[in-house]
C-alpha atoms as a PDB file:
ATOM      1  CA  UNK A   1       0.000   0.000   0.000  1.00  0.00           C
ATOM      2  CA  UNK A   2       1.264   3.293  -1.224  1.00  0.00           C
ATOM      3  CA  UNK A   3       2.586   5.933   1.538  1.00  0.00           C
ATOM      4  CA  UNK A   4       2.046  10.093   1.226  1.00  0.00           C
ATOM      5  CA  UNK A   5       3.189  12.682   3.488  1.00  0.00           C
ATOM      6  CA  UNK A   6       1.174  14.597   5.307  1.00  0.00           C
ATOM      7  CA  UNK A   7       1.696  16.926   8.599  1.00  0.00           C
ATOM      8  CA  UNK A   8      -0.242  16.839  11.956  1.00  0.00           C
ATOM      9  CA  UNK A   9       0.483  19.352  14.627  1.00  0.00           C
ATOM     10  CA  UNK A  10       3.635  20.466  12.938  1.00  0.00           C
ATOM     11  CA  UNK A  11       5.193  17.058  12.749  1.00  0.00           C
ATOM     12  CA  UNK A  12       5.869  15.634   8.711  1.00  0.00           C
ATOM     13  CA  UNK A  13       5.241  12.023   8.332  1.00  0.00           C
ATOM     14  CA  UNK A  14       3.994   9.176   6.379  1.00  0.00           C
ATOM     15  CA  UNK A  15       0.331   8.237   6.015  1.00  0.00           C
ATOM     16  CA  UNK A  16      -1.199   5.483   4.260  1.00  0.00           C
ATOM     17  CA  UNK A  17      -5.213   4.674   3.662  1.00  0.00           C
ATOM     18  CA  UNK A  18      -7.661   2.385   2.987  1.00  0.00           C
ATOM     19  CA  UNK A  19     -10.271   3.698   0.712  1.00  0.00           C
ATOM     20  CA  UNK A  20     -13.744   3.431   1.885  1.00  0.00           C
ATOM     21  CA  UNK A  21     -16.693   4.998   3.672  1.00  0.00           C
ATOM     22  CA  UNK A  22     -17.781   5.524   7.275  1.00  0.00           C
ATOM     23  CA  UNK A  23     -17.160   6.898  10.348  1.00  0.00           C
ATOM     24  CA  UNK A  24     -12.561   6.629   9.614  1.00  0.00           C
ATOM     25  CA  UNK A  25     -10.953   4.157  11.209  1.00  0.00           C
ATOM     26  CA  UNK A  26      -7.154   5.719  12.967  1.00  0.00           C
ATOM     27  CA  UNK A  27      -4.480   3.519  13.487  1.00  0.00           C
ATOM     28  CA  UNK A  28      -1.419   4.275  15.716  1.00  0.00           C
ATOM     29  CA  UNK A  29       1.967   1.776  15.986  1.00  0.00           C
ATOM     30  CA  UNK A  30       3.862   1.098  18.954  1.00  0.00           C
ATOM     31  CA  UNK A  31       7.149   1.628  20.306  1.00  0.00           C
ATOM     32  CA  UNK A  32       9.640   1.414  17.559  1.00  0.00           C
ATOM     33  CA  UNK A  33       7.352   0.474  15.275  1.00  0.00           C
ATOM     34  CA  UNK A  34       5.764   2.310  12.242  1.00  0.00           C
ATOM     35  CA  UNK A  35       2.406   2.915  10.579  1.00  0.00           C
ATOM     36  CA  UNK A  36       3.639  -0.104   8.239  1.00  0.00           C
ATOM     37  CA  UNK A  37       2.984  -2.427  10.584  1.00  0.00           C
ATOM     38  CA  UNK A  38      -1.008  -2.141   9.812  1.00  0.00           C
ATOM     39  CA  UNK A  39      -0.601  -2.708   6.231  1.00  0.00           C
ATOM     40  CA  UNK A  40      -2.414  -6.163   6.712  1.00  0.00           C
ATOM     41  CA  UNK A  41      -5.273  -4.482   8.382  1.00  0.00           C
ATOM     42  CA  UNK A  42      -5.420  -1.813   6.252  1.00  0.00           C
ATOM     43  CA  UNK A  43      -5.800  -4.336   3.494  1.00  0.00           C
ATOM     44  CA  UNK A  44      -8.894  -6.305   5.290  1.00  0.00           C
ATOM     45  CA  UNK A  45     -10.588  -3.250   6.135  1.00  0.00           C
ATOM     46  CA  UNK A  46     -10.436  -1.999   2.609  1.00  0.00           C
ATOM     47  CA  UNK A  47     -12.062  -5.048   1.303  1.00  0.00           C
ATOM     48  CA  UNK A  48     -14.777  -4.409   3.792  1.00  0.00           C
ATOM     49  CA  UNK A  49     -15.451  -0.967   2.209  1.00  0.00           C
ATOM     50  CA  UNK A  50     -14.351   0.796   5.683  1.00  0.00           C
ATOM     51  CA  UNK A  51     -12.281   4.154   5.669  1.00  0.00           C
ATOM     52  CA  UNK A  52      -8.574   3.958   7.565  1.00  0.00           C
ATOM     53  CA  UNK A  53      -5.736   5.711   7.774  1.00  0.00           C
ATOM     54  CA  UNK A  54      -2.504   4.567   9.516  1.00  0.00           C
ATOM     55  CA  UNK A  55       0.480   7.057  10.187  1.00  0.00           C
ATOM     56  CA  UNK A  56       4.048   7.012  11.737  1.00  0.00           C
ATOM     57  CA  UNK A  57       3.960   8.199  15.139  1.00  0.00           C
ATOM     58  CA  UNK A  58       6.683  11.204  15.747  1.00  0.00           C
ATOM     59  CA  UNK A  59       9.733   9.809  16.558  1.00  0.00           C
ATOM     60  CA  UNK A  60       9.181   6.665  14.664  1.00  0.00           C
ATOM     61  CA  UNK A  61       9.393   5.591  11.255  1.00  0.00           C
ATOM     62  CA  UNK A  62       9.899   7.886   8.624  1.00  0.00           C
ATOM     63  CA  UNK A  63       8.132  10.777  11.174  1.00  0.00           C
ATOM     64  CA  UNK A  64       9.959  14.394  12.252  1.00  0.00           C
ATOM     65  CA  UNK A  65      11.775  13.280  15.562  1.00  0.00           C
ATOM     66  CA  UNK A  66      10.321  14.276  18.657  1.00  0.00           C
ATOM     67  CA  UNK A  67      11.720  17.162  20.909  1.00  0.00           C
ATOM     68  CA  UNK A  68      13.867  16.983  23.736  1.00  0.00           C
ATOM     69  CA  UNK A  69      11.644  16.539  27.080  1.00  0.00           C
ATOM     70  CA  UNK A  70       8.567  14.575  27.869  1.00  0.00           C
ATOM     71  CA  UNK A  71       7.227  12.090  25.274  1.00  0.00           C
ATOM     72  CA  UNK A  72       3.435  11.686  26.116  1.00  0.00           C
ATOM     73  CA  UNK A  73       2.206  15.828  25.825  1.00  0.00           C
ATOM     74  CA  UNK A  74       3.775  15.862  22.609  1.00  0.00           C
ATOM     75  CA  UNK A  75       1.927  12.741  21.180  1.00  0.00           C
ATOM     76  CA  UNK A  76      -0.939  14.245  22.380  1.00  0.00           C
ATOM     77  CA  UNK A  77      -0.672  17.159  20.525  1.00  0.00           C
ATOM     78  CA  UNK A  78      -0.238  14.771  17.789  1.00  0.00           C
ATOM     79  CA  UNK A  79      -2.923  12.413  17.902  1.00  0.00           C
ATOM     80  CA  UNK A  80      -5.451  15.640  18.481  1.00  0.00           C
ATOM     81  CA  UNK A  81      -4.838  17.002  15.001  1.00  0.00           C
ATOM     82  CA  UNK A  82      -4.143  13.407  13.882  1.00  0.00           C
ATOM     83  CA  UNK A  83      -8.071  13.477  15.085  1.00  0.00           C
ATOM     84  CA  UNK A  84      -9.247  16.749  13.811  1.00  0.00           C
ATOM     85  CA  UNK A  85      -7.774  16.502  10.224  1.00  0.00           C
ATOM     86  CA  UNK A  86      -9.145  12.697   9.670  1.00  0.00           C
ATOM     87  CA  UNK A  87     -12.457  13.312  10.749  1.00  0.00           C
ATOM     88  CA  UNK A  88     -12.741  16.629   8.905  1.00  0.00           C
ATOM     89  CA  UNK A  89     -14.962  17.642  11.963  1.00  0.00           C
ATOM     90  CA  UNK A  90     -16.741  14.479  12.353  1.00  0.00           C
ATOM     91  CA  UNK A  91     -15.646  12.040  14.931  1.00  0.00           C
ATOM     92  CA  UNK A  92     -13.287   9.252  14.458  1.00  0.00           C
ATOM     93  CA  UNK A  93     -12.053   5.523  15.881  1.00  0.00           C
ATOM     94  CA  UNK A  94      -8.825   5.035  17.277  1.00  0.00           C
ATOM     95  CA  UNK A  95      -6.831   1.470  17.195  1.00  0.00           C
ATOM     96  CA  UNK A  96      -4.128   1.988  18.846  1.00  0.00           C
ATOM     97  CA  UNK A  97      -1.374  -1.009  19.630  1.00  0.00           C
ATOM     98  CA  UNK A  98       0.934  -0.706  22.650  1.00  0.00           C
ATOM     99  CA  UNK A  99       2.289   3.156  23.121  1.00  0.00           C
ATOM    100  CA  UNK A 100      -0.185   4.228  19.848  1.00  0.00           C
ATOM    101  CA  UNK A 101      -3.184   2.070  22.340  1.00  0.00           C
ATOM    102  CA  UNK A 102      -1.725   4.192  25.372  1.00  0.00           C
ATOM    103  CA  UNK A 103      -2.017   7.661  23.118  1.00  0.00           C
ATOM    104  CA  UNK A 104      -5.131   6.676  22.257  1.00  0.00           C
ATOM    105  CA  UNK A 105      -6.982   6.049  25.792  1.00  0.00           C
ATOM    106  CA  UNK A 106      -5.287   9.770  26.571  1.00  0.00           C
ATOM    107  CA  UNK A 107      -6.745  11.295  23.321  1.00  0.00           C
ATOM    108  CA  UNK A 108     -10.220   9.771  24.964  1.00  0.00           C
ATOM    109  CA  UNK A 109      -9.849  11.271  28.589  1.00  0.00           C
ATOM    110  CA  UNK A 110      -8.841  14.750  26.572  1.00  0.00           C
ATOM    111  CA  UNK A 111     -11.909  14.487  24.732  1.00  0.00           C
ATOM    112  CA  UNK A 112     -10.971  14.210  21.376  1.00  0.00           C
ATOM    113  CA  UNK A 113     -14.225  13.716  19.049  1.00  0.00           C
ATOM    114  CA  UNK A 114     -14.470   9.656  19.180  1.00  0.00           C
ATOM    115  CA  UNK A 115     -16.945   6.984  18.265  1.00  0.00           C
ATOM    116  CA  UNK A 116     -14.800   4.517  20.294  1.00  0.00           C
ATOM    117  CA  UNK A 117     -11.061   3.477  21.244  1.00  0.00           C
ATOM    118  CA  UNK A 118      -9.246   0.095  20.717  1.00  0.00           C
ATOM    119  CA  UNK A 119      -6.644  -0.553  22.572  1.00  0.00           C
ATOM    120  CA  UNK A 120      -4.226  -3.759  21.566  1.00  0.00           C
ATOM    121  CA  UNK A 121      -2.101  -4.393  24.707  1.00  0.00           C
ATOM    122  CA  UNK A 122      -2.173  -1.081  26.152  1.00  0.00           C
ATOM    123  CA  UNK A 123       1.107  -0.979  28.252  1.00  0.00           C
ATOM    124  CA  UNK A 124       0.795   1.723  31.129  1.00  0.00           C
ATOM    125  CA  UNK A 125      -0.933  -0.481  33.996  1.00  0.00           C
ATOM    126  CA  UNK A 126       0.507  -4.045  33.435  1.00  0.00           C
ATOM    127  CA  UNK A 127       2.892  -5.511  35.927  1.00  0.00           C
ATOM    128  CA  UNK A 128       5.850  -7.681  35.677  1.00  0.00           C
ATOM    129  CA  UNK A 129       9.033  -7.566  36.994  1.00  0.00           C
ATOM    130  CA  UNK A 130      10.361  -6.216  33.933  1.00  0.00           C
ATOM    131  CA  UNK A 131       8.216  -3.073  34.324  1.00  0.00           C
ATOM    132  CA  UNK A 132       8.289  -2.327  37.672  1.00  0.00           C
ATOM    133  CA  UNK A 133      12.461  -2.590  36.802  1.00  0.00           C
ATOM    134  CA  UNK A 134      12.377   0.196  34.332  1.00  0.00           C
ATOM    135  CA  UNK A 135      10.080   2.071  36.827  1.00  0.00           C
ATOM    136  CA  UNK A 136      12.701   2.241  39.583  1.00  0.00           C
ATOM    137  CA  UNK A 137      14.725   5.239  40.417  1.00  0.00           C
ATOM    138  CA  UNK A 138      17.937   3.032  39.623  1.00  0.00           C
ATOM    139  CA  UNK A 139      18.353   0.566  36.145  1.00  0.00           C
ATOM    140  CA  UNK A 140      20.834  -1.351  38.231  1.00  0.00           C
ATOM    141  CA  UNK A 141      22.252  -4.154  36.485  1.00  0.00           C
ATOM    142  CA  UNK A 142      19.324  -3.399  33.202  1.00  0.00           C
ATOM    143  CA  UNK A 143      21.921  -0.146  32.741  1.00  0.00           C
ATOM    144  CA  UNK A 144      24.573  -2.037  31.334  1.00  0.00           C
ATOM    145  CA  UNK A 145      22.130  -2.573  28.393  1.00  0.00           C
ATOM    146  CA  UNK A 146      22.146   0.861  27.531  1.00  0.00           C
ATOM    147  CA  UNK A 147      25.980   1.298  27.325  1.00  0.00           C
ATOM    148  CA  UNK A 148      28.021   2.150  23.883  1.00  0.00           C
ATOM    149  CA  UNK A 149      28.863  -1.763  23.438  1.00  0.00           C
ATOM    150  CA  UNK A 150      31.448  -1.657  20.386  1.00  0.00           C
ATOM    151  CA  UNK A 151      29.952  -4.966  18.638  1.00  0.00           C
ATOM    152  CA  UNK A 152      29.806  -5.192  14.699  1.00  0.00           C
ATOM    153  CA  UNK A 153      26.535  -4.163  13.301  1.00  0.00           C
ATOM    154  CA  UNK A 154      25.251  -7.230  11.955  1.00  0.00           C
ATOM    155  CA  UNK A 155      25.617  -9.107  15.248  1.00  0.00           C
ATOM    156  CA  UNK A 156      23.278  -5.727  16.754  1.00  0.00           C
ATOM    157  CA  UNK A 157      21.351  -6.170  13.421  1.00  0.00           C
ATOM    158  CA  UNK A 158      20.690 -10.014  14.265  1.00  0.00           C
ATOM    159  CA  UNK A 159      20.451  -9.689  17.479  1.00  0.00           C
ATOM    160  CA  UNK A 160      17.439  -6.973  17.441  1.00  0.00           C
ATOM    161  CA  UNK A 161      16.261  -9.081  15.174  1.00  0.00           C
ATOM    162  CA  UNK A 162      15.546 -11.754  17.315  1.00  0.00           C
ATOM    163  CA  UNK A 163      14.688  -9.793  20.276  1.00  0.00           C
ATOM    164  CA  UNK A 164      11.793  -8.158  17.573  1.00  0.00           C
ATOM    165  CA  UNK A 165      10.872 -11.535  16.696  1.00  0.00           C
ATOM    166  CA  UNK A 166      10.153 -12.424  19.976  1.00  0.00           C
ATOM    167  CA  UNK A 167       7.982  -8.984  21.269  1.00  0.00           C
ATOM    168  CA  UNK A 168       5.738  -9.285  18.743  1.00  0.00           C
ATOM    169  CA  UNK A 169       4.691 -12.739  18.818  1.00  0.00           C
ATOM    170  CA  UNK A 170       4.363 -16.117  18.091  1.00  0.00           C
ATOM    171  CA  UNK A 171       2.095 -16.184  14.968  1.00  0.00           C
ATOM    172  CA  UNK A 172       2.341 -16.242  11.232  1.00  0.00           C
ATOM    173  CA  UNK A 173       3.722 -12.297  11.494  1.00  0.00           C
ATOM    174  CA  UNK A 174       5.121 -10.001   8.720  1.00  0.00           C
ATOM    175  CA  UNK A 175       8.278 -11.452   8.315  1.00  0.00           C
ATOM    176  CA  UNK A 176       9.950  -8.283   7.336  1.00  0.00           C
ATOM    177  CA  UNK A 177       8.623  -7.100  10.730  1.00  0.00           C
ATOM    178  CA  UNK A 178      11.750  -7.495  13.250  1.00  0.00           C
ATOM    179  CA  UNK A 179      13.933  -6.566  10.334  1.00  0.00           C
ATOM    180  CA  UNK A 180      11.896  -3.694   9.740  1.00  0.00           C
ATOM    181  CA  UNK A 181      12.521  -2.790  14.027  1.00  0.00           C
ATOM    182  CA  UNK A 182      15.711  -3.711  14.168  1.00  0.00           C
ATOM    183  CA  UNK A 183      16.848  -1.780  11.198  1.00  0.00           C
ATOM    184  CA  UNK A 184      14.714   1.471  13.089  1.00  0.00           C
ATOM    185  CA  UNK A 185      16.447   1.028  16.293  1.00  0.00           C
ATOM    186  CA  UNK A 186      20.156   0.872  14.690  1.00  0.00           C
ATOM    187  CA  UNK A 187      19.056   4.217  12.944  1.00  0.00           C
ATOM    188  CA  UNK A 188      18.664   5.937  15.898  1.00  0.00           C
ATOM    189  CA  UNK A 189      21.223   5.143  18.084  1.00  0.00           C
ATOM    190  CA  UNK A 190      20.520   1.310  18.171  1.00  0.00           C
ATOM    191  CA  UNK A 191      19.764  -0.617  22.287  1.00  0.00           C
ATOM    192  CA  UNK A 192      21.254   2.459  23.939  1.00  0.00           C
ATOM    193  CA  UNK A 193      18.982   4.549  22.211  1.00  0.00           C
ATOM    194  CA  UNK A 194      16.115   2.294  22.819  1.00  0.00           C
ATOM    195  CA  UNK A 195      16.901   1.702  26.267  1.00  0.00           C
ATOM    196  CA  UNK A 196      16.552   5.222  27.387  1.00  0.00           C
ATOM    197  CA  UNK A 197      13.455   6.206  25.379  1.00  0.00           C
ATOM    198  CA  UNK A 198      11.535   3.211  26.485  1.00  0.00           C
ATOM    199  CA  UNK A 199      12.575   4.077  30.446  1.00  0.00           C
ATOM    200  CA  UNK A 200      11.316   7.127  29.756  1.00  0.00           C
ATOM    201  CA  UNK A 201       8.255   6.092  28.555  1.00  0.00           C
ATOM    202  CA  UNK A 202       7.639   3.940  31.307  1.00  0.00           C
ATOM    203  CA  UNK A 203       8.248   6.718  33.565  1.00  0.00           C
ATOM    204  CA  UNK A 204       5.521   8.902  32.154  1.00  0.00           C
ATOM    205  CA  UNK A 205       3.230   6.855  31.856  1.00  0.00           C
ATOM    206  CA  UNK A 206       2.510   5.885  35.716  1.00  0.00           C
ATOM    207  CA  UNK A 207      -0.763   7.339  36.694  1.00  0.00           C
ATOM    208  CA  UNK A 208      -0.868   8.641  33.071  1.00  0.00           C
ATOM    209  CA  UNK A 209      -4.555   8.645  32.235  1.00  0.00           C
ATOM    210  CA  UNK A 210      -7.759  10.178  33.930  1.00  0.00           C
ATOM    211  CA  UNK A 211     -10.099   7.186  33.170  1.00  0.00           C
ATOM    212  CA  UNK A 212     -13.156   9.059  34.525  1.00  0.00           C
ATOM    213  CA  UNK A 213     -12.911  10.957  31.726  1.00  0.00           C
ATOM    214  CA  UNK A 214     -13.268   8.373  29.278  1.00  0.00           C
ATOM    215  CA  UNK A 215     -16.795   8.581  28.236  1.00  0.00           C
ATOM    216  CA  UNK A 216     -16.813   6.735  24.638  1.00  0.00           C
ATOM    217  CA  UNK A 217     -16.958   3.229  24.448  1.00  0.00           C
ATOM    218  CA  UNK A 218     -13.978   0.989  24.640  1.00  0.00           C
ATOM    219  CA  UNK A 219     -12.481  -2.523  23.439  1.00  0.00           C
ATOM    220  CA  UNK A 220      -9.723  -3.657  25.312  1.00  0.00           C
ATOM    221  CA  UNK A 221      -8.146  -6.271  23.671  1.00  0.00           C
ATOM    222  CA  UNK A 222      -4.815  -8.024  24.544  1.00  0.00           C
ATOM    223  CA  UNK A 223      -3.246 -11.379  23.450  1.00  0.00           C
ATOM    224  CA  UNK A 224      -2.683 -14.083  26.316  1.00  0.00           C
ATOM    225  CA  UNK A 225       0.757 -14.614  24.555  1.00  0.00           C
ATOM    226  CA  UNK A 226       2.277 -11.001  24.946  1.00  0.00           C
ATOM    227  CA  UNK A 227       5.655 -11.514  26.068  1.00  0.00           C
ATOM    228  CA  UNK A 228       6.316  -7.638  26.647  1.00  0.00           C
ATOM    229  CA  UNK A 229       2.929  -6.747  28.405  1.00  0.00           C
ATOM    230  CA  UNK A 230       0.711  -8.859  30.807  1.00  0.00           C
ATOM    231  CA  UNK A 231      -2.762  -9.195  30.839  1.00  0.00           C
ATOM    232  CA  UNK A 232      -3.219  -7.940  33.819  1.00  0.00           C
ATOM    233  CA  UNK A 233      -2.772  -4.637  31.879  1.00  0.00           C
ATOM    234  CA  UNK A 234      -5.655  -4.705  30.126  1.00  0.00           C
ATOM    235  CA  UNK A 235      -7.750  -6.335  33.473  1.00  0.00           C
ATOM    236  CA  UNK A 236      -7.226  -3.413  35.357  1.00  0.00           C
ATOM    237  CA  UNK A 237      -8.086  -1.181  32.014  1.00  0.00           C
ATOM    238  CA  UNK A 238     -11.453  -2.967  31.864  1.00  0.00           C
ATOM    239  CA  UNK A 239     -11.990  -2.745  35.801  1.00  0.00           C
ATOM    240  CA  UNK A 240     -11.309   0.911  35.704  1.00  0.00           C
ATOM    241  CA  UNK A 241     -13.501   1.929  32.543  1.00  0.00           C
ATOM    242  CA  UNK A 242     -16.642   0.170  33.251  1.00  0.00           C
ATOM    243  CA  UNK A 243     -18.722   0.503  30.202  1.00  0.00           C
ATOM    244  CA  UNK A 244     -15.562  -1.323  28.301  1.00  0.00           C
ATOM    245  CA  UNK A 245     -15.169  -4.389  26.807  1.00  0.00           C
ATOM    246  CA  UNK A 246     -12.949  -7.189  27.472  1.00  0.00           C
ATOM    247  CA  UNK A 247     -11.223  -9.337  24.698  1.00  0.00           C
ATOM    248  CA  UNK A 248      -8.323 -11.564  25.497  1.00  0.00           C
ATOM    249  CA  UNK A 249      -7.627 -13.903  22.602  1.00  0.00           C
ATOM    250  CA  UNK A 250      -5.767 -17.182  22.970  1.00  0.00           C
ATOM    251  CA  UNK A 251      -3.273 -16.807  19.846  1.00  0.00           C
ATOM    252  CA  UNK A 252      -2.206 -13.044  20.203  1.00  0.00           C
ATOM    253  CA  UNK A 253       0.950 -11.826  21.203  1.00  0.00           C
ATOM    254  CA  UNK A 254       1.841  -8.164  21.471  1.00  0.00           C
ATOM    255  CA  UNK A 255       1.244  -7.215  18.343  1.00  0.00           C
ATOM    256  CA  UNK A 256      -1.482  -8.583  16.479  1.00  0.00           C
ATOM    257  CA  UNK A 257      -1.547  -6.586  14.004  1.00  0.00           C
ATOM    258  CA  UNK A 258       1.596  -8.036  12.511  1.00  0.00           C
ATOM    259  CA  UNK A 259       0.930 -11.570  13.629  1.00  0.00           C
ATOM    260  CA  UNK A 260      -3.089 -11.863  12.687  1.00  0.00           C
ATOM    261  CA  UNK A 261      -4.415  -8.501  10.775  1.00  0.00           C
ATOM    262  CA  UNK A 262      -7.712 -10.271   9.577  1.00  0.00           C
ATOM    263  CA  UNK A 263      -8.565 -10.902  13.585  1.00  0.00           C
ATOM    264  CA  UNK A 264      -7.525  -7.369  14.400  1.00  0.00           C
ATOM    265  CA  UNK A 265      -9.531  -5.863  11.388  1.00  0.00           C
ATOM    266  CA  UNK A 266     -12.602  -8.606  12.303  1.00  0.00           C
ATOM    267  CA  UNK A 267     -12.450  -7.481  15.524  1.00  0.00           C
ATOM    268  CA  UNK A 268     -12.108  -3.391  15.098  1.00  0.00           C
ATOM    269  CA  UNK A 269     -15.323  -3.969  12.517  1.00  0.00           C
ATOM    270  CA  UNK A 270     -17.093  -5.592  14.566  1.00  0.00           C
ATOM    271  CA  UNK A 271     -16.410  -3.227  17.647  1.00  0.00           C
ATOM    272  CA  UNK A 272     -17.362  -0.090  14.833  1.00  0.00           C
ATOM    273  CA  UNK A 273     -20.377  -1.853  14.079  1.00  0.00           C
ATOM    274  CA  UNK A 274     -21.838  -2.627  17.765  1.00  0.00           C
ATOM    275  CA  UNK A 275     -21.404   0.955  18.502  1.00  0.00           C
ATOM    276  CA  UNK A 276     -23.375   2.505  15.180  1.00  0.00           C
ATOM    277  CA  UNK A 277     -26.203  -0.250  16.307  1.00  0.00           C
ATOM    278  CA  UNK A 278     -25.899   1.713  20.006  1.00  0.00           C
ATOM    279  CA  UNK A 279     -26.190   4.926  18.269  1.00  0.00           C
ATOM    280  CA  UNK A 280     -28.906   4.067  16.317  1.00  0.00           C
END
């Protein structure tokens, strides 16, 4: 699927979409990722007739890098004119997987003019050991990870590959996927790099969203094989949005969208279709 450019709250990226009609169907990547990685799902929900867009996150991809200081206020500045140019004043859907599932449940508590929010393994409230490790005030023995290791870039290449391989699942995924991620991460400063942003992240996002505020109605879906997130994530997601929906699928890993985009696409049309019956 052909890529354009296009600009959202002063950021240039790339933006690719699936013909169709309908209330528009947003789709945000996760960490390290790219709007590439719903290429599959773009594909299903195009044969369904349903209008999507997918777009590189800033910082990611082929997207303007983000500026120095706090991640999460300027991806919300994003994903609100992300928002307001894609639903041309109308509301929209947001499918968001991992951090894009995490800017999407903010862009809901801010309000943003939605018909509903997906979130695929929504990372901000799961805990394991891993997690509550980046949390802490000190990396301990996690910050030798992030040192300037002199190895020869295709034993980093091969071994982000496999370490990509592994976070987003077990299924029949993209298999240009970790190549894609690895090749991403080595662009931009390669585990050091990656290290630090994703501490970052982690940081931020404690106590990061005001679910009271989320009004519209919600799917929270997460795979019973993610490696990177639990499900105890998306438990506590569900327990603290009450009008939500639950879906934990057997097969999934972390990202779906890579490993099974007819499920994903299946499951965001059925989710846009429940909620046009409620509105009716």
């Amino acid at each position: 699927m052909h890529a354009t450019r296009a600009r959202y709250a002063g950021w240039t990226t790339r933006r690719w979409e699936s013909p169709g009609v309908g209330t528009p169907v947003v789709l945000l990547h996760g960490f390290t990722d790219s709007g590439h990685s719903w290429s599959g799902v773009l594909g299903a929900l195009a044969r369904s007739g349903r209008s999507a867009v997918a777009v590189d996150l800033p910082g990611f991809g082929s997207a303007d890098v983000l500026a120095p200081g706090p991640i999460l206020p300027q991806l919300d500045r994003f994903v609100a004119d992300l928002v307001s140019v894609e639903g041309r004043g109308g509301p929209v859907v947001l499918v968001g997987n991992s951090l894009g599932a995490l800017a999407a449940l903010r862009a809901a508590a801010a309000g943003a003019p939605l018909d509903g929010v997906v979130l695929l393994s929504e990372p901000s409230c799961g805990d394991r050991a891993l997690i509550r490790l980046f949390r802490r005030r000190r990396l301990g023995p996690l910050a030798l990870l992030g040192l300037p290791v002199p190895l020869p870039r295709p034993i980093v290449h091969r071994l982000l590959v496999a370490g990509a391989a592994r976070a987003v699942g077990r299924g029949p995924l993209d298999p240009d996927a970790p190549s894609r991620i690895a090749d991403f991460v080595i662009g931009r400063g390669g585990p050091a790099w990656a290290l630090r942003t994703a501490r970052q992240l982690a940081l931020e996002s404690i106590d990061c969203h005001d679910f009271d505020a989320v009004t519209c109605p919600v799917l929270v879906a997460h795979g019973a094989r993610d490696m990177i997130i639990p499900v105890n994530s998306a438990e506590l997601i569900h327990a603290r949005i009450p009008h939500s929906v639950l879906d934990v699928r057997r097969r999934w890993g972390h990202c779906p969208q890579i490993e099974f985009p007819d499920e994903v696409a299946a499951a965001v049309l059925g989710f846009v279709d429940g909620v046009a019956r409620r509105t009716a």
